[in-house]
C-alpha atoms as a PDB file:
ATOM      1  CA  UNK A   1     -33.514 -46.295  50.910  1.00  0.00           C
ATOM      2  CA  UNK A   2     -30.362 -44.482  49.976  1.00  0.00           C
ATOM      3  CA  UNK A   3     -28.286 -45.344  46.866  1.00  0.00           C
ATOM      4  CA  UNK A   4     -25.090 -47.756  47.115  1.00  0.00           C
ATOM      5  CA  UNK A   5     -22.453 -46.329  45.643  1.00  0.00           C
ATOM      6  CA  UNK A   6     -18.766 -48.666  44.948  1.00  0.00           C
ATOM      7  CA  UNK A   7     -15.344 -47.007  44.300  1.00  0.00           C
ATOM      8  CA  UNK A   8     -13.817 -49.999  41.886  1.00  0.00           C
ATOM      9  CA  UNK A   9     -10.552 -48.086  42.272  1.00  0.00           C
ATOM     10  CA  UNK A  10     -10.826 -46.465  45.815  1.00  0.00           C
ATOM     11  CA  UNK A  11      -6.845 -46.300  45.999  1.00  0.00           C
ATOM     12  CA  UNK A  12      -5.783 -44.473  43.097  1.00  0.00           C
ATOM     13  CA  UNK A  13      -5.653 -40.652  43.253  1.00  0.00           C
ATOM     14  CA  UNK A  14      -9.318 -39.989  41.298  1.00  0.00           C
ATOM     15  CA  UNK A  15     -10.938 -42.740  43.257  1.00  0.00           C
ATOM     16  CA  UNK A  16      -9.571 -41.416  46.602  1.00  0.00           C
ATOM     17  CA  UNK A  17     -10.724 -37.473  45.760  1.00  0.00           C
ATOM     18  CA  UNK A  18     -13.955 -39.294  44.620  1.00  0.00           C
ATOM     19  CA  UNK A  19     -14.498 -40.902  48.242  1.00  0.00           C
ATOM     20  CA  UNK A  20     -12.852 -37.417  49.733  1.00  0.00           C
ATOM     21  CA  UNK A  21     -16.561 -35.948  48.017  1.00  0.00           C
ATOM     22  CA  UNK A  22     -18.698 -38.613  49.344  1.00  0.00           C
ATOM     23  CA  UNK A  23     -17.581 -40.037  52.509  1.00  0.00           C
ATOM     24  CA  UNK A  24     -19.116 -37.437  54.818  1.00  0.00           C
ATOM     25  CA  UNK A  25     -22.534 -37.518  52.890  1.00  0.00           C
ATOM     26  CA  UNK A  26     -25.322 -39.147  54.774  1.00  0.00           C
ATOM     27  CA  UNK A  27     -27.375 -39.143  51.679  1.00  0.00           C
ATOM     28  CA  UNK A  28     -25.599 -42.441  50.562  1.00  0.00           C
ATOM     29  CA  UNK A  29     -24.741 -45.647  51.817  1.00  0.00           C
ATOM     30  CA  UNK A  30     -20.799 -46.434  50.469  1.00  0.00           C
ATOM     31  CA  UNK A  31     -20.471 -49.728  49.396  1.00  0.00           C
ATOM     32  CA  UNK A  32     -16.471 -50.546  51.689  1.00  0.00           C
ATOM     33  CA  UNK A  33     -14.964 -53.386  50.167  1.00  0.00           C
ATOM     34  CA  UNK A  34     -12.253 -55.266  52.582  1.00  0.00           C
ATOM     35  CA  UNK A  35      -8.131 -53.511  51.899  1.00  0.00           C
ATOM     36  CA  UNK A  36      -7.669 -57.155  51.310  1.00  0.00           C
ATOM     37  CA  UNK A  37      -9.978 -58.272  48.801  1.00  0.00           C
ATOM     38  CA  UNK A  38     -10.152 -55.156  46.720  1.00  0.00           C
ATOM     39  CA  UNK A  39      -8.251 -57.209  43.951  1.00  0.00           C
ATOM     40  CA  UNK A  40     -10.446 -60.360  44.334  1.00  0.00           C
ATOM     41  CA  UNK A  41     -12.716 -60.675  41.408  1.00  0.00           C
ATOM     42  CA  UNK A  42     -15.271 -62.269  43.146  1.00  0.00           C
ATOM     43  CA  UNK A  43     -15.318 -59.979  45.863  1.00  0.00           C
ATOM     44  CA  UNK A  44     -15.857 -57.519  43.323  1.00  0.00           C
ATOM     45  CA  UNK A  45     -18.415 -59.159  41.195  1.00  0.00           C
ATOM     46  CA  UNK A  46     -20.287 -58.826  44.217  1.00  0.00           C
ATOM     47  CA  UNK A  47     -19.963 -55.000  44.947  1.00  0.00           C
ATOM     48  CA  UNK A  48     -20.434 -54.147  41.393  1.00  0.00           C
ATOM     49  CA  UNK A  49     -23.591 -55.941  41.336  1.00  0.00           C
ATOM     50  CA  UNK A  50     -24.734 -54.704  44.632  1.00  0.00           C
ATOM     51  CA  UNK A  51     -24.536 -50.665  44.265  1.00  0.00           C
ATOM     52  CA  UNK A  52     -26.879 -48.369  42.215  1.00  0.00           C
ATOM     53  CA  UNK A  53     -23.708 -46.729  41.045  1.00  0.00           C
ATOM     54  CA  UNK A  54     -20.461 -47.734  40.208  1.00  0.00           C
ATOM     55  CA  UNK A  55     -17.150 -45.151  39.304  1.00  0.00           C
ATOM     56  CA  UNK A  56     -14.880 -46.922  37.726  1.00  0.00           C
ATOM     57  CA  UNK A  57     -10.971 -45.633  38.388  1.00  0.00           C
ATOM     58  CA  UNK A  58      -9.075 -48.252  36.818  1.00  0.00           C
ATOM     59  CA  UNK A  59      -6.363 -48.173  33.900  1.00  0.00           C
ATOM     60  CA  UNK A  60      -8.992 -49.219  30.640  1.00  0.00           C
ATOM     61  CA  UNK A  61      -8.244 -53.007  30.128  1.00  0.00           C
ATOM     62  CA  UNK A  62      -9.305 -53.007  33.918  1.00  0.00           C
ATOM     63  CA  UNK A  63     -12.474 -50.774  33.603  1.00  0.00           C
ATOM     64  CA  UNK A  64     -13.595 -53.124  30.360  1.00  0.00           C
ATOM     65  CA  UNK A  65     -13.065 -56.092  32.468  1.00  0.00           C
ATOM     66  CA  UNK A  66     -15.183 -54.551  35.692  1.00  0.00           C
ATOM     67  CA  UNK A  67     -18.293 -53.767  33.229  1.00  0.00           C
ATOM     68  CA  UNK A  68     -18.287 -57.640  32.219  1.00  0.00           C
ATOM     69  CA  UNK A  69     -18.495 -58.364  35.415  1.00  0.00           C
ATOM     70  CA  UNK A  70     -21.791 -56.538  35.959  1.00  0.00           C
ATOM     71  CA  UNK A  71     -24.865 -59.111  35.868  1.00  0.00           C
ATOM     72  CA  UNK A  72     -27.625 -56.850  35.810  1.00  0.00           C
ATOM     73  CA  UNK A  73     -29.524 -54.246  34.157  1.00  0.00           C
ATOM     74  CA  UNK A  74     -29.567 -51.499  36.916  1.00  0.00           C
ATOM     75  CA  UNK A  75     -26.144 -51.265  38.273  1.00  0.00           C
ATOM     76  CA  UNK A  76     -25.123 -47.249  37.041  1.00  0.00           C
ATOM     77  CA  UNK A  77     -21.800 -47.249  36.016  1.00  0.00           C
ATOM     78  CA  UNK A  78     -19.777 -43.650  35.552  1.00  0.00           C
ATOM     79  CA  UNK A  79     -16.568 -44.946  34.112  1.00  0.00           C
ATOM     80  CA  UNK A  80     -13.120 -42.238  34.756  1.00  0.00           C
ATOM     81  CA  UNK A  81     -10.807 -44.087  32.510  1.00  0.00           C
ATOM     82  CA  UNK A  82     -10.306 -43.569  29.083  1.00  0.00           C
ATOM     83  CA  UNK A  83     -12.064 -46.771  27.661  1.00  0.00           C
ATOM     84  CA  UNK A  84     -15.599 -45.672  26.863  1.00  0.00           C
ATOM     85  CA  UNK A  85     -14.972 -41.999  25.898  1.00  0.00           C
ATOM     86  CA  UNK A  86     -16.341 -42.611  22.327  1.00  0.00           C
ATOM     87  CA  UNK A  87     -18.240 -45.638  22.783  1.00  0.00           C
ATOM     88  CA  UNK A  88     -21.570 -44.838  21.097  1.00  0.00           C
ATOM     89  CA  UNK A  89     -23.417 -47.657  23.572  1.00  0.00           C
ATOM     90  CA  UNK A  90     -21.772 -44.747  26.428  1.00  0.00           C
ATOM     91  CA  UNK A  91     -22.834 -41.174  27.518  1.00  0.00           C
ATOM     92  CA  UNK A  92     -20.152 -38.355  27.780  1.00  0.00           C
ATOM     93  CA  UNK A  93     -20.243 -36.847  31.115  1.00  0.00           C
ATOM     94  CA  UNK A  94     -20.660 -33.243  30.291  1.00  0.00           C
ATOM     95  CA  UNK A  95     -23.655 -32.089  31.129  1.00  0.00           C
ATOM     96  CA  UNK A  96     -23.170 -28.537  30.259  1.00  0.00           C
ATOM     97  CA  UNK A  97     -22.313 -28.817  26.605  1.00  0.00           C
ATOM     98  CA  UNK A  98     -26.444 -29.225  25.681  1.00  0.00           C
ATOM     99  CA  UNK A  99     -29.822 -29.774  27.106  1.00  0.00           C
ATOM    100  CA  UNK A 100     -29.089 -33.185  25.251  1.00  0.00           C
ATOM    101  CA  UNK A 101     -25.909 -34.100  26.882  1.00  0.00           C
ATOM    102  CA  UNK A 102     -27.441 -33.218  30.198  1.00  0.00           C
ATOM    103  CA  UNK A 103     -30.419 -35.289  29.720  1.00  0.00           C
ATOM    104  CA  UNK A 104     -28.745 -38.316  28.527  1.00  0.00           C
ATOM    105  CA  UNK A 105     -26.454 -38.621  31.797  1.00  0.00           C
ATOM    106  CA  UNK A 106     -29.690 -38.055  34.533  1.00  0.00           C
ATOM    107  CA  UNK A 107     -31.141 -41.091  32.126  1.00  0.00           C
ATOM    108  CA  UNK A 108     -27.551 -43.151  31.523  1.00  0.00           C
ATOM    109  CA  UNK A 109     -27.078 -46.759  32.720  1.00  0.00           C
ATOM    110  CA  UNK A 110     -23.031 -45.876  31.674  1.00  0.00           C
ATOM    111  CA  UNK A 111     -21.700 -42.571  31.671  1.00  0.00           C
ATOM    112  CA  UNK A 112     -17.877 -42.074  30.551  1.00  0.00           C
ATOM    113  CA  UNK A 113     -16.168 -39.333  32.478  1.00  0.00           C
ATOM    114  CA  UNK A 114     -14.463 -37.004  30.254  1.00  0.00           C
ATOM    115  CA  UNK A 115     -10.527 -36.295  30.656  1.00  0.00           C
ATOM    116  CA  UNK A 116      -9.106 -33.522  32.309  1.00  0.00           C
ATOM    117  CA  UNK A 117      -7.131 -32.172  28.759  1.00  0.00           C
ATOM    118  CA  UNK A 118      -9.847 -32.925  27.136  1.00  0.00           C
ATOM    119  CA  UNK A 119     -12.661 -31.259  29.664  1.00  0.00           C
ATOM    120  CA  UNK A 120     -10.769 -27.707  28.903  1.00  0.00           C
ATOM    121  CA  UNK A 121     -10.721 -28.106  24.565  1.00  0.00           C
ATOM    122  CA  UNK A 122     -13.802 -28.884  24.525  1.00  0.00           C
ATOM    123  CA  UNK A 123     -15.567 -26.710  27.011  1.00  0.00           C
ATOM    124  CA  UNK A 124     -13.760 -23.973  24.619  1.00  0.00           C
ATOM    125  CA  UNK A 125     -14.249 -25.513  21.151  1.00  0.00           C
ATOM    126  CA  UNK A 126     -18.087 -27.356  21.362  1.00  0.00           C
ATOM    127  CA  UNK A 127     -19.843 -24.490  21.497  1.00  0.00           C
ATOM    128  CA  UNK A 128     -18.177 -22.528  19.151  1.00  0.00           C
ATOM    129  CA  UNK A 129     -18.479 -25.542  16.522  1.00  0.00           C
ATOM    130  CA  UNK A 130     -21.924 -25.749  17.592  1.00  0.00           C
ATOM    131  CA  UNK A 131     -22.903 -22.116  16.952  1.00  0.00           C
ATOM    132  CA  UNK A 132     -20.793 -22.148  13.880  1.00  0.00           C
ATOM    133  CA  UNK A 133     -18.306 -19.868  15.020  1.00  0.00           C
ATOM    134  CA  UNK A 134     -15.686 -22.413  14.189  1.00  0.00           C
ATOM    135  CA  UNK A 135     -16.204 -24.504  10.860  1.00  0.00           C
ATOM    136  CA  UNK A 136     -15.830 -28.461  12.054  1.00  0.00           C
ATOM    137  CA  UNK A 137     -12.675 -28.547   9.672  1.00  0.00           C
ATOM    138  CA  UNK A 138     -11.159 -25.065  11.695  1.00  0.00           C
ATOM    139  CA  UNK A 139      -7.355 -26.279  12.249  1.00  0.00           C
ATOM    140  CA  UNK A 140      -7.159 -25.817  15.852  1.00  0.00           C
ATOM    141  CA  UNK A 141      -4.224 -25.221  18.639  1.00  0.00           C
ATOM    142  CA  UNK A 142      -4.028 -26.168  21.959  1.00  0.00           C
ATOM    143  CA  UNK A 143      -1.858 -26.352  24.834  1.00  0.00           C
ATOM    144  CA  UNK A 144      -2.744 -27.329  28.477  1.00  0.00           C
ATOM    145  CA  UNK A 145      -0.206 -26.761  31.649  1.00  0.00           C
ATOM    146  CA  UNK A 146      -1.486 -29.715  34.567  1.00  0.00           C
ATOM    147  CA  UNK A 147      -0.380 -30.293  38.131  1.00  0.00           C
ATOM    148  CA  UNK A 148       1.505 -32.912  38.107  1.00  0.00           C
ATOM    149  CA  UNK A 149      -1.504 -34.901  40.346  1.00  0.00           C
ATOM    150  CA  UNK A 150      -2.991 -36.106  37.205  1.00  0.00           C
ATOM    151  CA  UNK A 151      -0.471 -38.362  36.593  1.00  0.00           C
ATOM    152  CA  UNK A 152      -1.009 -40.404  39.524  1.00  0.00           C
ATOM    153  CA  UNK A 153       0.677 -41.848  42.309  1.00  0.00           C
ATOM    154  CA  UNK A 154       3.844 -42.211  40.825  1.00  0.00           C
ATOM    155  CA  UNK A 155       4.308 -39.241  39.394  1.00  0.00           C
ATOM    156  CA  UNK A 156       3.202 -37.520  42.439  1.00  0.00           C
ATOM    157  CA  UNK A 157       5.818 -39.286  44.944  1.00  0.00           C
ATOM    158  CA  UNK A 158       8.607 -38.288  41.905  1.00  0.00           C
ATOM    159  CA  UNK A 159       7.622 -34.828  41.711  1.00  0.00           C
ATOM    160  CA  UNK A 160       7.862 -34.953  45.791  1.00  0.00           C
ATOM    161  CA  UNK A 161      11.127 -36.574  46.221  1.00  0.00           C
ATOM    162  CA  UNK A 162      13.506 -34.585  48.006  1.00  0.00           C
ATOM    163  CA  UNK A 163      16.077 -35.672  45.907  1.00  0.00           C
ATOM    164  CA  UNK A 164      14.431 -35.554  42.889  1.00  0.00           C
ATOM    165  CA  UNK A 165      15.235 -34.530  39.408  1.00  0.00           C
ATOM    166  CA  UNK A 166      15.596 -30.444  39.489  1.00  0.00           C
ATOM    167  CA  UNK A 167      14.811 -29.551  35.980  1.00  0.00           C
ATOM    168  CA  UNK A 168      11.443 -31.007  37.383  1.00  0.00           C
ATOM    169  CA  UNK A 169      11.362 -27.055  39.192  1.00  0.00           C
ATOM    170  CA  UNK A 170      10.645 -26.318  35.009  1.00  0.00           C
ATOM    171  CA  UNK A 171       7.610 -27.312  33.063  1.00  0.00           C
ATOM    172  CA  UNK A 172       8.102 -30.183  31.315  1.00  0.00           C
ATOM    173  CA  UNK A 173       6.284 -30.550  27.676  1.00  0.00           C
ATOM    174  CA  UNK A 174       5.439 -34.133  26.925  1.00  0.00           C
ATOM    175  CA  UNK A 175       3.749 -36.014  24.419  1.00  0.00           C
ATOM    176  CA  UNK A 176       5.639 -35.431  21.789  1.00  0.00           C
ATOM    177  CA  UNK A 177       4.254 -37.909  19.415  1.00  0.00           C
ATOM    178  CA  UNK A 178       1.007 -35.671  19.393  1.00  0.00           C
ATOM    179  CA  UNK A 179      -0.759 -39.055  19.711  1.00  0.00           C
ATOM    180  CA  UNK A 180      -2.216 -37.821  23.694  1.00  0.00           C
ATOM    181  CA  UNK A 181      -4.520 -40.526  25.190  1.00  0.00           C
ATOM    182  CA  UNK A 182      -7.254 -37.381  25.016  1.00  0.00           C
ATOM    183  CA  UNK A 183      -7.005 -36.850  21.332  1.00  0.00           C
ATOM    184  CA  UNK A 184     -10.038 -39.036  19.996  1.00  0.00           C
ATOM    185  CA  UNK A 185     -12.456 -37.408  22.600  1.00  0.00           C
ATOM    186  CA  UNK A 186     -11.601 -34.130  21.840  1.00  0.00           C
ATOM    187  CA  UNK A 187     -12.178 -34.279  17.832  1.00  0.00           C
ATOM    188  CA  UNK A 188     -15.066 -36.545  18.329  1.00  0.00           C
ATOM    189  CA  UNK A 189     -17.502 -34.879  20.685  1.00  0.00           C
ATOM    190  CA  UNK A 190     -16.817 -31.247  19.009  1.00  0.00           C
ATOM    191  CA  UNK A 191     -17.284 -33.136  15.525  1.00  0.00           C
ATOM    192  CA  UNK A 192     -13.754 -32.216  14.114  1.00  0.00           C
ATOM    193  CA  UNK A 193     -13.310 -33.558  10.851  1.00  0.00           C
ATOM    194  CA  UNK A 194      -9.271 -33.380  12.108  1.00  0.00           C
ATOM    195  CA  UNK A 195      -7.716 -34.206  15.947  1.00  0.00           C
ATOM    196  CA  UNK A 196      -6.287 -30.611  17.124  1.00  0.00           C
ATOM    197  CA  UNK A 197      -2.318 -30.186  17.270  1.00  0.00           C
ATOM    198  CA  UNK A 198      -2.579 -30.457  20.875  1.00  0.00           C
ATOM    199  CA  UNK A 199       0.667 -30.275  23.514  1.00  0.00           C
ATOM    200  CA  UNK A 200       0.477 -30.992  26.799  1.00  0.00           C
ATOM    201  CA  UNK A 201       2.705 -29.427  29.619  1.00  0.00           C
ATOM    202  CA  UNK A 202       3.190 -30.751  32.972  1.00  0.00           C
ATOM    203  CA  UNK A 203       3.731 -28.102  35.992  1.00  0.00           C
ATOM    204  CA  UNK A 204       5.656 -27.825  39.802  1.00  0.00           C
ATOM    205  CA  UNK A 205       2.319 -27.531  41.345  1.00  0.00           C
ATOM    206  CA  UNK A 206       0.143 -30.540  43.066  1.00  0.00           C
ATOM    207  CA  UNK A 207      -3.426 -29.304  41.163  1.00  0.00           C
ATOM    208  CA  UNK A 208      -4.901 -26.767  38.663  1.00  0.00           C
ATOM    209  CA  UNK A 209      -4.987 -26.674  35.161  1.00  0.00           C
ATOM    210  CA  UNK A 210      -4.985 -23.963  32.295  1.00  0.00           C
ATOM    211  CA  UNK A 211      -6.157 -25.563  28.815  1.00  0.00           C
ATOM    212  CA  UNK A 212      -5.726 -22.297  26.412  1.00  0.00           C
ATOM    213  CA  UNK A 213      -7.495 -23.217  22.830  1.00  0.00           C
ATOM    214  CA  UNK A 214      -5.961 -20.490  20.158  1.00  0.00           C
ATOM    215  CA  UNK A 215      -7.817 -19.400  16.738  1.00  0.00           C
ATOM    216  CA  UNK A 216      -6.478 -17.100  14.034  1.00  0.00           C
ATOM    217  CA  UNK A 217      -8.914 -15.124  11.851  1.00  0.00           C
ATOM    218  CA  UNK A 218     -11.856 -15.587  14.901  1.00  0.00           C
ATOM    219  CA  UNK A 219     -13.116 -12.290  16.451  1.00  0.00           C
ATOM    220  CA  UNK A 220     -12.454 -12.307  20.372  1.00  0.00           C
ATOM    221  CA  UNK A 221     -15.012 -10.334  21.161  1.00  0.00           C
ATOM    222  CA  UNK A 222     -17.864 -12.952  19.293  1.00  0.00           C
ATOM    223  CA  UNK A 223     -16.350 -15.791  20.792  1.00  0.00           C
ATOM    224  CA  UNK A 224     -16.733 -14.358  24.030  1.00  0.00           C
ATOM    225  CA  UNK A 225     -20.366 -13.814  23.237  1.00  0.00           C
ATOM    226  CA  UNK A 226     -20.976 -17.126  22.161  1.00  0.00           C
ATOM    227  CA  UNK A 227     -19.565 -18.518  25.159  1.00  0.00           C
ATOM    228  CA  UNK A 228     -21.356 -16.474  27.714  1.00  0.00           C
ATOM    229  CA  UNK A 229     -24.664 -17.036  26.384  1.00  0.00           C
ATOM    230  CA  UNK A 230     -23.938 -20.781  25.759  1.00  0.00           C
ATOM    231  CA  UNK A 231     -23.048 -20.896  29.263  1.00  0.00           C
ATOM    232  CA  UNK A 232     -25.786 -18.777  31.146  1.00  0.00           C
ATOM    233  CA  UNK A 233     -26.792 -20.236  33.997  1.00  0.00           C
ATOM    234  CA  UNK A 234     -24.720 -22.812  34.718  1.00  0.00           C
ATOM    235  CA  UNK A 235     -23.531 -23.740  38.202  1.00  0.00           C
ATOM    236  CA  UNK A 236     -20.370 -25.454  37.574  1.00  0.00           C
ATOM    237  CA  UNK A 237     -18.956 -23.767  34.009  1.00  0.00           C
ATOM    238  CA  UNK A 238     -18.986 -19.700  33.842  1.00  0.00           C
ATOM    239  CA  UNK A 239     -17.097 -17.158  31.755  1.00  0.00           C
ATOM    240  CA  UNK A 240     -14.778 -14.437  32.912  1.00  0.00           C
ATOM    241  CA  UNK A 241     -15.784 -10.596  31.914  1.00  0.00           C
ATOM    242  CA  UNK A 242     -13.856 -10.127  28.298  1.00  0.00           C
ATOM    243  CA  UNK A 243      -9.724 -10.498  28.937  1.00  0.00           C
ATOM    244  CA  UNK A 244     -10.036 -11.467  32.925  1.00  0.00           C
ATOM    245  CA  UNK A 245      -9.707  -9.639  35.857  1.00  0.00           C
ATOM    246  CA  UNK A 246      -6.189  -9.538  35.373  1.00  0.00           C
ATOM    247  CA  UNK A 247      -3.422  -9.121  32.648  1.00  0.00           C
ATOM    248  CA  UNK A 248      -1.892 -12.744  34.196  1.00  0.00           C
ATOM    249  CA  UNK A 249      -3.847 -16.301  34.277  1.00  0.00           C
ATOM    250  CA  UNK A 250      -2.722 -18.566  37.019  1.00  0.00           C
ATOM    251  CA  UNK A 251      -3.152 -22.004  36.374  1.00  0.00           C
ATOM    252  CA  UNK A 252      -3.859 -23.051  39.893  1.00  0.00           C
ATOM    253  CA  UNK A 253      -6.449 -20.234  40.053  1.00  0.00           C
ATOM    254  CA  UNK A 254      -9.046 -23.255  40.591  1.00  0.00           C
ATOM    255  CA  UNK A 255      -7.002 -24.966  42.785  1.00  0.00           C
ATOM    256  CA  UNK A 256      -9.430 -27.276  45.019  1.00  0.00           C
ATOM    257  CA  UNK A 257     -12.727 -25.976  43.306  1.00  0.00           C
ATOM    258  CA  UNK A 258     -15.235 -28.361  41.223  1.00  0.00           C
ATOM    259  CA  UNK A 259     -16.086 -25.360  38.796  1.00  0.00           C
ATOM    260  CA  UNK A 260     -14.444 -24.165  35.738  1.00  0.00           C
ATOM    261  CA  UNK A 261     -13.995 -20.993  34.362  1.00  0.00           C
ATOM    262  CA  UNK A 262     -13.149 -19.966  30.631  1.00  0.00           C
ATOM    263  CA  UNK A 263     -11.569 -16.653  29.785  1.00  0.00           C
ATOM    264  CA  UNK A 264     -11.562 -14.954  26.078  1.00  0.00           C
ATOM    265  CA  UNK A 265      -8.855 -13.193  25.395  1.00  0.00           C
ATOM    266  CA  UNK A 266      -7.878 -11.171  21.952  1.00  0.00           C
ATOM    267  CA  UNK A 267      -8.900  -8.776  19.483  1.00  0.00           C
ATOM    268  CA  UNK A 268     -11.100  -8.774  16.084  1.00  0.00           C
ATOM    269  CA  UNK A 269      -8.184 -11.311  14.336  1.00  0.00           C
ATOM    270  CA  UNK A 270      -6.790 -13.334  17.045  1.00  0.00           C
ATOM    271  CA  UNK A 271      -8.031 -15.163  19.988  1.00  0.00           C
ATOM    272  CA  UNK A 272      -7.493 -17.462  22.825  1.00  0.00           C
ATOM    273  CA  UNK A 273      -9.810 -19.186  25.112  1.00  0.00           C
ATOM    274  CA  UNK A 274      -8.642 -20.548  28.408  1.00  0.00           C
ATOM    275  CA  UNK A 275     -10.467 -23.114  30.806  1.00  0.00           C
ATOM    276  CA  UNK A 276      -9.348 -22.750  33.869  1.00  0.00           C
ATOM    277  CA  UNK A 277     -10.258 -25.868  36.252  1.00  0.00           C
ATOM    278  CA  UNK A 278      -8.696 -28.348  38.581  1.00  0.00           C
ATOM    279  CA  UNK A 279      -7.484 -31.424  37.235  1.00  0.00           C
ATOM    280  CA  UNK A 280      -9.026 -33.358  39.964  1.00  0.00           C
ATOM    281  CA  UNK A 281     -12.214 -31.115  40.429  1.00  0.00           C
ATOM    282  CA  UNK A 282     -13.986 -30.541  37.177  1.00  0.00           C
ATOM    283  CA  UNK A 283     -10.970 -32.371  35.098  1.00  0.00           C
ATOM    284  CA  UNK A 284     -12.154 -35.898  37.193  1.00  0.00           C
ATOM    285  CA  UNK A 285     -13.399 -36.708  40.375  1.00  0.00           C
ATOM    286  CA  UNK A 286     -15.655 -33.349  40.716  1.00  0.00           C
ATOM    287  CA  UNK A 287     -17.076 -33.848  37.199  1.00  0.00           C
ATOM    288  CA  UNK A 288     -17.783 -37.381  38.184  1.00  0.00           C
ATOM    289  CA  UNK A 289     -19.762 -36.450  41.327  1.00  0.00           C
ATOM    290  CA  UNK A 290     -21.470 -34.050  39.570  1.00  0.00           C
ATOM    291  CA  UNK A 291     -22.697 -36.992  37.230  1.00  0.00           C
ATOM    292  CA  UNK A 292     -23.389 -38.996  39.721  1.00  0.00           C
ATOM    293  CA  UNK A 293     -25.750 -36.310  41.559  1.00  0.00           C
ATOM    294  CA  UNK A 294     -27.477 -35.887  38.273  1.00  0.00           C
ATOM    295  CA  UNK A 295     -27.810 -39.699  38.007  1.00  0.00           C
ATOM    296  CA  UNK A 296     -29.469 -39.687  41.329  1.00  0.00           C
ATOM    297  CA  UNK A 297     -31.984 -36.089  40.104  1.00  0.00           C
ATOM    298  CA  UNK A 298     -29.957 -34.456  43.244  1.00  0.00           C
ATOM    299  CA  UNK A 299     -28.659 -31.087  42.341  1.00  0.00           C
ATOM    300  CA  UNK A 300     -25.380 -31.146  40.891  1.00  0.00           C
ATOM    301  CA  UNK A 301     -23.636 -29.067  42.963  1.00  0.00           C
ATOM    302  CA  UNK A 302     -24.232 -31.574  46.084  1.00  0.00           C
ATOM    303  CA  UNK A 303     -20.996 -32.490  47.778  1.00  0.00           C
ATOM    304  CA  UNK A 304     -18.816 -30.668  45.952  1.00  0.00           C
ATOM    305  CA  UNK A 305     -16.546 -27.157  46.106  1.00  0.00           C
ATOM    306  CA  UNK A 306     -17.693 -24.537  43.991  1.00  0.00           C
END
């Protein structure tokens, strides 16, 4: 019997790249609920209770509220908002960061996706704290340039306004507070004793994303050492020969791809380490696929755009 899978969320811009992965698979049967009861929460009880998997892409109040409504003990549920990120009752949905990370999600009942800021720091700055290249109280840097699809519908139709704003041709930095929704996921699965200073910057480009991570004192060369070998063999995270195959990094370089690359850049006393990804690939809907497959014991890769 194949697995039901429900999109609690189907309309938003993760939910709809999540059904873009899995609508053409015949290896699933996708749970369709009716365009006019997709709000009715009985309607919904019913879904969420029916599927072996759930992905959640709601706002958090919303995502809380659809895991209450789950009855059962068997219903799957790989959550994409921010609610459950650091719930200790949730897994984090990164399978590459340890043989333990990766077991827990093929084993999870709930599964929190990670965020796409978030996916790039800590790609960079896990296995560095985990190898003890980085001390857990290292004060780190980071700033990540987005397409301006992450922010959702809204955002999207501004940024594609003909008559829209034109300093919006510019990045734009934002979260100024340096309070970012991503924050508490990022110091608490590397173990950070302190939340990074950590500035986000929107782009004039639909999808891609460049998360650069920068250390002072750290030898380049060692971190790129650390990160290749951490990395070895993975299908969907691999790192760049030492300083890229280019003296430029594009952040749309991964533009449409599920996969993420890092590249180590620097010398003996100064280094940066960017994860390059797309926002909506490996920074959301392709990481939550890629849970999903795992979920299932399919390969990972299944269904998605390496």
């Amino acid at each position: 019997m194949k697995p039901k899978i429900y999109i609690d969320g189907k309309e938003g811009t993760t939910g709809l790249q999540i059904y873009e992965r899995l609508g053409s698979r015949t290896d699933l049967d996708l749970l369709l609920i009716d365009e006019d009861k997709r709000k009715d929460t009985e309607e919904r009880r019913k879904f969420l209770n029916a599927a072996n998997i759930v992905f959640l892409c709601l706002p958090d109040a919303a995502a809380r509220e659809a895991v209450a409504l789950i009855e059962n003990d068997t219903t799957r549920v790989i959550d994409a908002s921010t609610a459950h990120r650091i719930d200790p009752d949730w897994d984090y949905g990164f399978a590459e960061l340890s043989k333990a990370h990766r077991a827990a999600i093929v084993n999870s009942l709930r599964v929190a996706n990670p965020g796409c800021h978030a996916s790039g720091f800590i790609s960079s700055v896990y296995p560095l704290v985990a190898h003890d290249v980085l001390s857990p109280d290292y004060a780190l840097t980071c700033s990540s340039l987005t397409g301006y699809s992450g922010g959702g519908k809204k955002l999207i139709a501004e940024y594609e306004d003909e008559a829209r704003d034109p300093r919006h041709a510019s990045h734009r930095i934002y979260g100024l507070n340096l309070q970012h929704k991503h924050l508490p996921e990022m110091q608490h699965i590397c173990g950070l004793t302190e939340a990074p200073v950590f500035v986000p910057i929107l782009g004039d480009f639909y999808k891609g994303m460049a998360t650069t991570v920068m250390l002072l004192g750290v030898d380049a060369h060692r971190v790129h050492e650390t990160l290749a070998q951490h990395y070895a063999g993975q299908k969907l995270v691999s790192v760049a020969p030492f300083g890229g195959e280019e003296p430029v990094i594009y952040a749309n370089t991964l533009a449409g791809h599920d996969s993420m690359q890092l590249i180590v850049c620097g010398h003996e006393s100064q280094t940066i380490v960017t994860a390059l990804f797309d926002n909506l690939g490996k920074g959301a809907s392709g990481a939550a696929v890629q849970n999903m497959n795992l979920m299932l014991g399919l390969d990972e890769t299944t269904g998605l755009n390496l």
